[in-house]
Protein backbone atom coordinates (compact mmCIF):
# COMPACT_ATOMS: atom_id res chain seq x y z
CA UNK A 1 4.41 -16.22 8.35
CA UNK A 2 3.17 -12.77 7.40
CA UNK A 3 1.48 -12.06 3.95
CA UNK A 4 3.95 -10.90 1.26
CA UNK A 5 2.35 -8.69 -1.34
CA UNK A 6 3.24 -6.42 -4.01
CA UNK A 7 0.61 -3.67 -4.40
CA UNK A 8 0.20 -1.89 -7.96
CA UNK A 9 -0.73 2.02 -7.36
CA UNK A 10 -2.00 3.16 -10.87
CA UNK A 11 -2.96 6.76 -9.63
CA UNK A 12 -4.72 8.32 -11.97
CA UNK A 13 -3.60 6.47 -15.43
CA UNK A 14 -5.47 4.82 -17.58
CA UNK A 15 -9.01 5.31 -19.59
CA UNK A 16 -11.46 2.52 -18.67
CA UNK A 17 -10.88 0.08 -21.53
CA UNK A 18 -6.86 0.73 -20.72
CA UNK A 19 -7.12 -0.47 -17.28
CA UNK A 20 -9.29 -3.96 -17.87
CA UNK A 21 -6.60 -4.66 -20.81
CA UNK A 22 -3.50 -4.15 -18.36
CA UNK A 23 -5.45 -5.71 -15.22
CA UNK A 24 -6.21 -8.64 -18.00
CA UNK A 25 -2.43 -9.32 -18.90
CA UNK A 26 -1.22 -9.19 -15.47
CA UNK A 27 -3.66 -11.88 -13.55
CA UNK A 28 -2.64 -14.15 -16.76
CA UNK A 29 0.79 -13.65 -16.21
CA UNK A 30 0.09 -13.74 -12.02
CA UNK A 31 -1.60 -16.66 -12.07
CA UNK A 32 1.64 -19.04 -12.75
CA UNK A 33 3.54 -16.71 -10.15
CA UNK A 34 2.14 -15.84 -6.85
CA UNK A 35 2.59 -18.58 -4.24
CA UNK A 36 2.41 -19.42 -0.85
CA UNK A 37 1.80 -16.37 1.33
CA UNK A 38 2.44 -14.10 -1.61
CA UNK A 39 -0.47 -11.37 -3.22
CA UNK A 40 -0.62 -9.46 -5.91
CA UNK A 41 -3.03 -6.21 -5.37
CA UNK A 42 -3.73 -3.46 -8.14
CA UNK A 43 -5.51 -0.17 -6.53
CA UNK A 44 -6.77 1.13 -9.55
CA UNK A 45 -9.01 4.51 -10.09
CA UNK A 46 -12.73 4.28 -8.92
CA UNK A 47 -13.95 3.57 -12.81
CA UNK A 48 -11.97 0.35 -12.71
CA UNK A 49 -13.38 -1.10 -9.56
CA UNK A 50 -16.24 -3.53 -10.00
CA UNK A 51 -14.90 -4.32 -13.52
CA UNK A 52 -11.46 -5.63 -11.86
CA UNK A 53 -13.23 -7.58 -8.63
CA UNK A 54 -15.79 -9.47 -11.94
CA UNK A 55 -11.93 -10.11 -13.81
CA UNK A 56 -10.09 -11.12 -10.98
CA UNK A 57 -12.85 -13.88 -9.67
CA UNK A 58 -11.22 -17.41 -9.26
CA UNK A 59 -7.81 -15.62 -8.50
CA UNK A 60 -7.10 -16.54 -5.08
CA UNK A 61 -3.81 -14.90 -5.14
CA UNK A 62 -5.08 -11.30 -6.64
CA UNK A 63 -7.02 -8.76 -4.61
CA UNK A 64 -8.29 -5.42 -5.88
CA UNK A 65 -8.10 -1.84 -3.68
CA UNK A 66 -9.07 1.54 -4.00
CA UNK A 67 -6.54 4.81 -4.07
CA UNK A 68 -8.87 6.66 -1.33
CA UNK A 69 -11.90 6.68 0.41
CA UNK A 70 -13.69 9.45 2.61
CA UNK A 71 -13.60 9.83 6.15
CA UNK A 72 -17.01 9.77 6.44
CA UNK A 73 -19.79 7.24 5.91
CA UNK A 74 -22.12 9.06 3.56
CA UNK A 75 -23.26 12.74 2.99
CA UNK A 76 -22.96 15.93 0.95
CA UNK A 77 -19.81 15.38 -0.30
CA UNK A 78 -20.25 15.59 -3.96
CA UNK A 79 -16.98 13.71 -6.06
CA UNK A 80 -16.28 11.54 -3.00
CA UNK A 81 -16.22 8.22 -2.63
CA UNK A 82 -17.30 6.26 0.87
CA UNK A 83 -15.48 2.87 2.38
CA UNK A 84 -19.16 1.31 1.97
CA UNK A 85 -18.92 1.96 -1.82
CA UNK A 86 -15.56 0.62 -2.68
CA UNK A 87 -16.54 -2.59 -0.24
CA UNK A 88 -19.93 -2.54 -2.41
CA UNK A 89 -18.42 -3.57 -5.68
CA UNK A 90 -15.86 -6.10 -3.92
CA UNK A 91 -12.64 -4.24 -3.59
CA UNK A 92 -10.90 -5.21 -0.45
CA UNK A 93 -8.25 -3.02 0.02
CA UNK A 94 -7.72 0.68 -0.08
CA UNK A 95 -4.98 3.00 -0.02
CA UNK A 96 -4.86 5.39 2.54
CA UNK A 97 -2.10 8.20 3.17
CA UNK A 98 -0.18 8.36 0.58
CA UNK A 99 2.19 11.44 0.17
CA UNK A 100 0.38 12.66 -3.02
CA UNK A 101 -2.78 12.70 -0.52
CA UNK A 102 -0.66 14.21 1.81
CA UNK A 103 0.97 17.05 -0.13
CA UNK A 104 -1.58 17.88 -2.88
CA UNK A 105 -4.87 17.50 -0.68
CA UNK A 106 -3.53 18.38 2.78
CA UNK A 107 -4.75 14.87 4.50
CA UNK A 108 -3.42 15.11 8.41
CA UNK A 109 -2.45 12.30 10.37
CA UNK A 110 -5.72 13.08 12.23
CA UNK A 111 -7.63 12.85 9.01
CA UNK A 112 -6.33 9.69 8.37
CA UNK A 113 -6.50 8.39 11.28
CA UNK A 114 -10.32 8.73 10.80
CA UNK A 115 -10.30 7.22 7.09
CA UNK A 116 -8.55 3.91 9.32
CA UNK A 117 -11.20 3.51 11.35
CA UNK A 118 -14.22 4.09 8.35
CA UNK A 119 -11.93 1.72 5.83
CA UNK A 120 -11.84 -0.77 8.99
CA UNK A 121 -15.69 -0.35 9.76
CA UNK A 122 -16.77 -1.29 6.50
CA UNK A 123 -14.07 -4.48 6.29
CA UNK A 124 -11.64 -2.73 4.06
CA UNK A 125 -8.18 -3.48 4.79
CA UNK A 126 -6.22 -0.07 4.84
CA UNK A 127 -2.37 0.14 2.76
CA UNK A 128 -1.05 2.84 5.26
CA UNK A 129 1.55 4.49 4.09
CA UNK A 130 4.05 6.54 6.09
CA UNK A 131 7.53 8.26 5.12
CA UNK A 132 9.33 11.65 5.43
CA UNK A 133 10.61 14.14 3.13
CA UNK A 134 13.77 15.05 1.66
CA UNK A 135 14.19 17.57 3.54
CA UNK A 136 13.23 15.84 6.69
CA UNK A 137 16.06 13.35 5.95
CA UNK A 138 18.23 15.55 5.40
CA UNK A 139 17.02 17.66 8.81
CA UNK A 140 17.65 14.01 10.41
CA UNK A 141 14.16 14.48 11.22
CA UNK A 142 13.27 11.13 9.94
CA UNK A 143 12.66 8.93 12.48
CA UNK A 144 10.62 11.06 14.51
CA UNK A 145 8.37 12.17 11.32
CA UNK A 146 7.71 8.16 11.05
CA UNK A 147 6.89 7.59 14.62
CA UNK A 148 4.50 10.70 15.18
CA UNK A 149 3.10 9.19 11.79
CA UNK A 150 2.19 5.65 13.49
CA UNK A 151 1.50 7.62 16.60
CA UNK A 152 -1.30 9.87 15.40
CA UNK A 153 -2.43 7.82 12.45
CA UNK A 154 -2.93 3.84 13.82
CA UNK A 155 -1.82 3.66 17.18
CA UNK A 156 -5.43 4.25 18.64
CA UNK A 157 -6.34 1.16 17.03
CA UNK A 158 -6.48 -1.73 19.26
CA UNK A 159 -4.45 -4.97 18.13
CA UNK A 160 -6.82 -7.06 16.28
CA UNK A 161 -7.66 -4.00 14.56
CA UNK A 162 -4.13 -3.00 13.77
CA UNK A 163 -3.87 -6.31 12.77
CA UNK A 164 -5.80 -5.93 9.63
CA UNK A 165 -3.43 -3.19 8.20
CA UNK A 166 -0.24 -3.38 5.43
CA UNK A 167 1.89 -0.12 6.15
CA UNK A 168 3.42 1.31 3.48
CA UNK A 169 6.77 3.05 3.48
CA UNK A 170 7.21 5.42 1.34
CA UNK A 171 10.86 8.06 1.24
CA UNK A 172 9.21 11.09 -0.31
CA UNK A 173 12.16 11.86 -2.18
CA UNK A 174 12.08 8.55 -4.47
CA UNK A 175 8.60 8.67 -5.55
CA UNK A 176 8.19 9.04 -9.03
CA UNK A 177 12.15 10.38 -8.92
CA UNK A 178 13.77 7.17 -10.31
CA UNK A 179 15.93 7.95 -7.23
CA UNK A 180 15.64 4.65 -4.63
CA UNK A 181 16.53 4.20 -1.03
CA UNK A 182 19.44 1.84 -0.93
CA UNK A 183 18.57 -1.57 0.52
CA UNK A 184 20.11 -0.28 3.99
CA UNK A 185 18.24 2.73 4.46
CA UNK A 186 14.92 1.32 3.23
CA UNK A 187 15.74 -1.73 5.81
CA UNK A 188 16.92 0.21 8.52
CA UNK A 189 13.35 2.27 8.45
CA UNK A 190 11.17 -0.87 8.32
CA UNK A 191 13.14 -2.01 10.98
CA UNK A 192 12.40 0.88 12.87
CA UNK A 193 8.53 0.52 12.21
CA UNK A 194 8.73 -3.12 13.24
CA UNK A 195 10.28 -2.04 17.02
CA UNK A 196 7.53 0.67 16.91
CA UNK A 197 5.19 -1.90 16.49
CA UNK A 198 6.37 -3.99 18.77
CA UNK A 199 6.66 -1.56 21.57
CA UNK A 200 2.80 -0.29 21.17
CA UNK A 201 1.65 -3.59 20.64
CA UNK A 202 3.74 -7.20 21.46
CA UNK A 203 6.62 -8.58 18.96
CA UNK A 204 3.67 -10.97 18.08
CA UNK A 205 2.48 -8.44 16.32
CA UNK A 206 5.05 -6.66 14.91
CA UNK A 207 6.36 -10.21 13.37
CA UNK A 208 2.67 -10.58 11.53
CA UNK A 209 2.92 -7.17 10.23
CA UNK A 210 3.16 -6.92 6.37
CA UNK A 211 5.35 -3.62 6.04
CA UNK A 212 5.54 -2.93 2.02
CA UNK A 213 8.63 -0.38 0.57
CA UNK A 214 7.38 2.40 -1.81
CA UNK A 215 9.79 4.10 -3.55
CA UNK A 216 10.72 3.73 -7.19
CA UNK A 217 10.62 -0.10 -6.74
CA UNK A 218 10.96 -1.68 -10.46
CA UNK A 219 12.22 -5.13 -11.68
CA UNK A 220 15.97 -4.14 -11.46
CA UNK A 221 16.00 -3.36 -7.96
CA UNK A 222 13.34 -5.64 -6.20
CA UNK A 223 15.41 -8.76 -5.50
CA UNK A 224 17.67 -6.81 -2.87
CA UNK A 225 15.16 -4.59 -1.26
CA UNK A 226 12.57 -7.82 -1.09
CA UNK A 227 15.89 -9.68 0.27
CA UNK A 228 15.93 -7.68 3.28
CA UNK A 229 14.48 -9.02 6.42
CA UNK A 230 11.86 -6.73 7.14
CA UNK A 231 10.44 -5.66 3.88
CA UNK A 232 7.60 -7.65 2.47
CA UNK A 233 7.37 -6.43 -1.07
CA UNK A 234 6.66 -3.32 -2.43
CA UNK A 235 3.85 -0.57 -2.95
CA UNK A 236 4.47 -0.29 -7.20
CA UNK A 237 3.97 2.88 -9.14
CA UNK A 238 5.29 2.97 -12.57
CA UNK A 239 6.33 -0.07 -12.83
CA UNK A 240 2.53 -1.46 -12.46
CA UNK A 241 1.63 0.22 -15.22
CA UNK A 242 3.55 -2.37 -17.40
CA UNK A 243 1.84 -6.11 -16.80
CA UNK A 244 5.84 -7.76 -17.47
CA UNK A 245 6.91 -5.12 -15.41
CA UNK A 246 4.95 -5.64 -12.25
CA UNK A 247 4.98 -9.31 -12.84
CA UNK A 248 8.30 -9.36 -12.73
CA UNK A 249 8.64 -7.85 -9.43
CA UNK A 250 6.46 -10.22 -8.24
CA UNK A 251 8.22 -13.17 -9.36
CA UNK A 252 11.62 -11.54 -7.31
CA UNK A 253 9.72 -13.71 -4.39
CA UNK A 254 10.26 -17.16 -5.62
C-alpha cells in the first residue's frame, strides 16, 4: 500500500523561535493521529532544519524536508544551500519544483531535473511537484504541460530511483487563491499522472507512487479530495501554518 502523507510547505514564514513553537504543537497533536502508512512532513525554511530533525526524534510518523536545494554539490554559490547540507542536519525530504520556484526564480524542467538526481545522490527523497497554469487550463493545454513536466523532469530516472519520489500536483491557479480544484478535476489529473507512470515505468509502479494534491487544501475540503482514489494527501500551505489546522487535515485519513 503506498505511503499517504500530508506535507506542510511553510515557505518563507516564521522567525526561528515561531517555527520550533508551531513544529512543537503539531508533533503533540500528530502523535495520537498518524497511523498505518500515513506521514506527516513539515518543509520548513533552512533556519528551522536541524532544530526540527532534534524535536521530531522518537516520531516515527513525522519527517522533516527542505523547500530547495541546489543543483550542484558544492561551490561558489554564495546564499545556496547543497542536498549534502540539508541531509547533514537530518532532513529527509526536500521540495523540489514548486511553481513559486518556477515563476519567481525561473527553475526549468531541465534544472530540476538535475536538483532530482543531486537530492537523490545524497539520499534525499524529492516532493516533485508538477501542474499548469490558468491560462494553460484554460488553453486546454493541461495535460500536455503535465506530461512534458514528468517527461523532462523524472523520466530519466530509472525505476528504483523514481521509486523514491512523492509528486506533487499543484493547479497554479489555486495556490494561495483560496480557489480549489474540485475533487473531479484534481482526480482526473492524478489519474492522468498515474497512467503516465505506468506507461514509462510498469503499473507496479505507478500503484506505489505517493501522488500528493497542492492546491488550497485546508480542513474543510480534505475529506473529499483525500477520498478520491488516486490522491494520497496533500502538499499544505496555509493551512500548515496553524498546528489544529494541519492536524486536522491529517486526521481526514482515519
Amino acid at each position: 500500500m503506498r505511503k499517504k502523507i500530508v506535507a506542510g510547505n511553510w515557505k518563507m514564514n516564521l522567525d526561528y523561535n515561531e517555527g520550533l513553537g508551531l513544529f512543537s504543537e503539531i508533533i503533540n497533536m500528530v502523535k495520537d493521529e498518524a497511523t498505518g502508512t500515513q506521514e506527516a512532513v513539515i518543509c520548513s525554511p533552512f533556519i528551522h532544519l536541524h532544530s526540527l530533525v532534534q524535536l521530531a526524534k522518537g516520531y516515527t510518523k513525522v519527517a522533516v524536508g527542505a523547500q530547495n536545494a541546489h543543483q550542484n554539490e558544492s561551490g561558489a554559490y554564495t546564499g545556496e544551500i547543497s542536498a549534502k547540507m540539508i541531509k547533514s542536519v537530518g532532513a529527509a525530504y526536500v521540495i523540489l519544483g514548486h511553481s513559486e520556484r518556477r515563476q519567481y526564480f525561473g527553475e526549468t524542467n531541465e534544472l530540476l531535473a538535475k536538483k532530482t538526481d543531486t537530492a537523490l545522490k545524497n539520499d534525499l527523497r524529492p516532493i516533485f511537484c508538477i501542474g499548469e497554469t490558468l491560462q494553460e487550463r484554460e488553453a486546454n493545454t493541461h495535460f500536455d504541460i503535465i506530461k512534458t513536466q514528468l517527461a523532462e523532469g523524472v523520466f530519466h530516472l530509472d525505476a528504483e530511483q523514481f521509486a523514491k519520489l512523492v509528486l506533487a500536483y499543484e493547479p497554479v491557479w489555486a495556490i494561495g487563491t483560496g480557489v480549489t480544484a474540485s475533487s473531479a478535476q484534481a482526480q482526473e489529473i492524478h489519474e492522468f499522472i498515474r497512467k503516465e507512470i505506468a506507461a514509462k515505468y510498469s503499473q507496479e509502479v505507478a500503484d506505489a507512487t505517493t501522488i500528493l494534491y497542492g492546491g488550497s487544501c485546508n480542513p474543510k475540503n480534505a475529506a473529499e479530495l483525500f477520498a478520491c482514489p488516486d490522491i494520497d494527501g496533500g502538499l499544505i500551505g496555509g493551512a500548515s501554518l496553524k498546528s489544529r489546522d494541519f492536524v486536522d487535515i491529517l486526521k481526514t485519513f482515519n
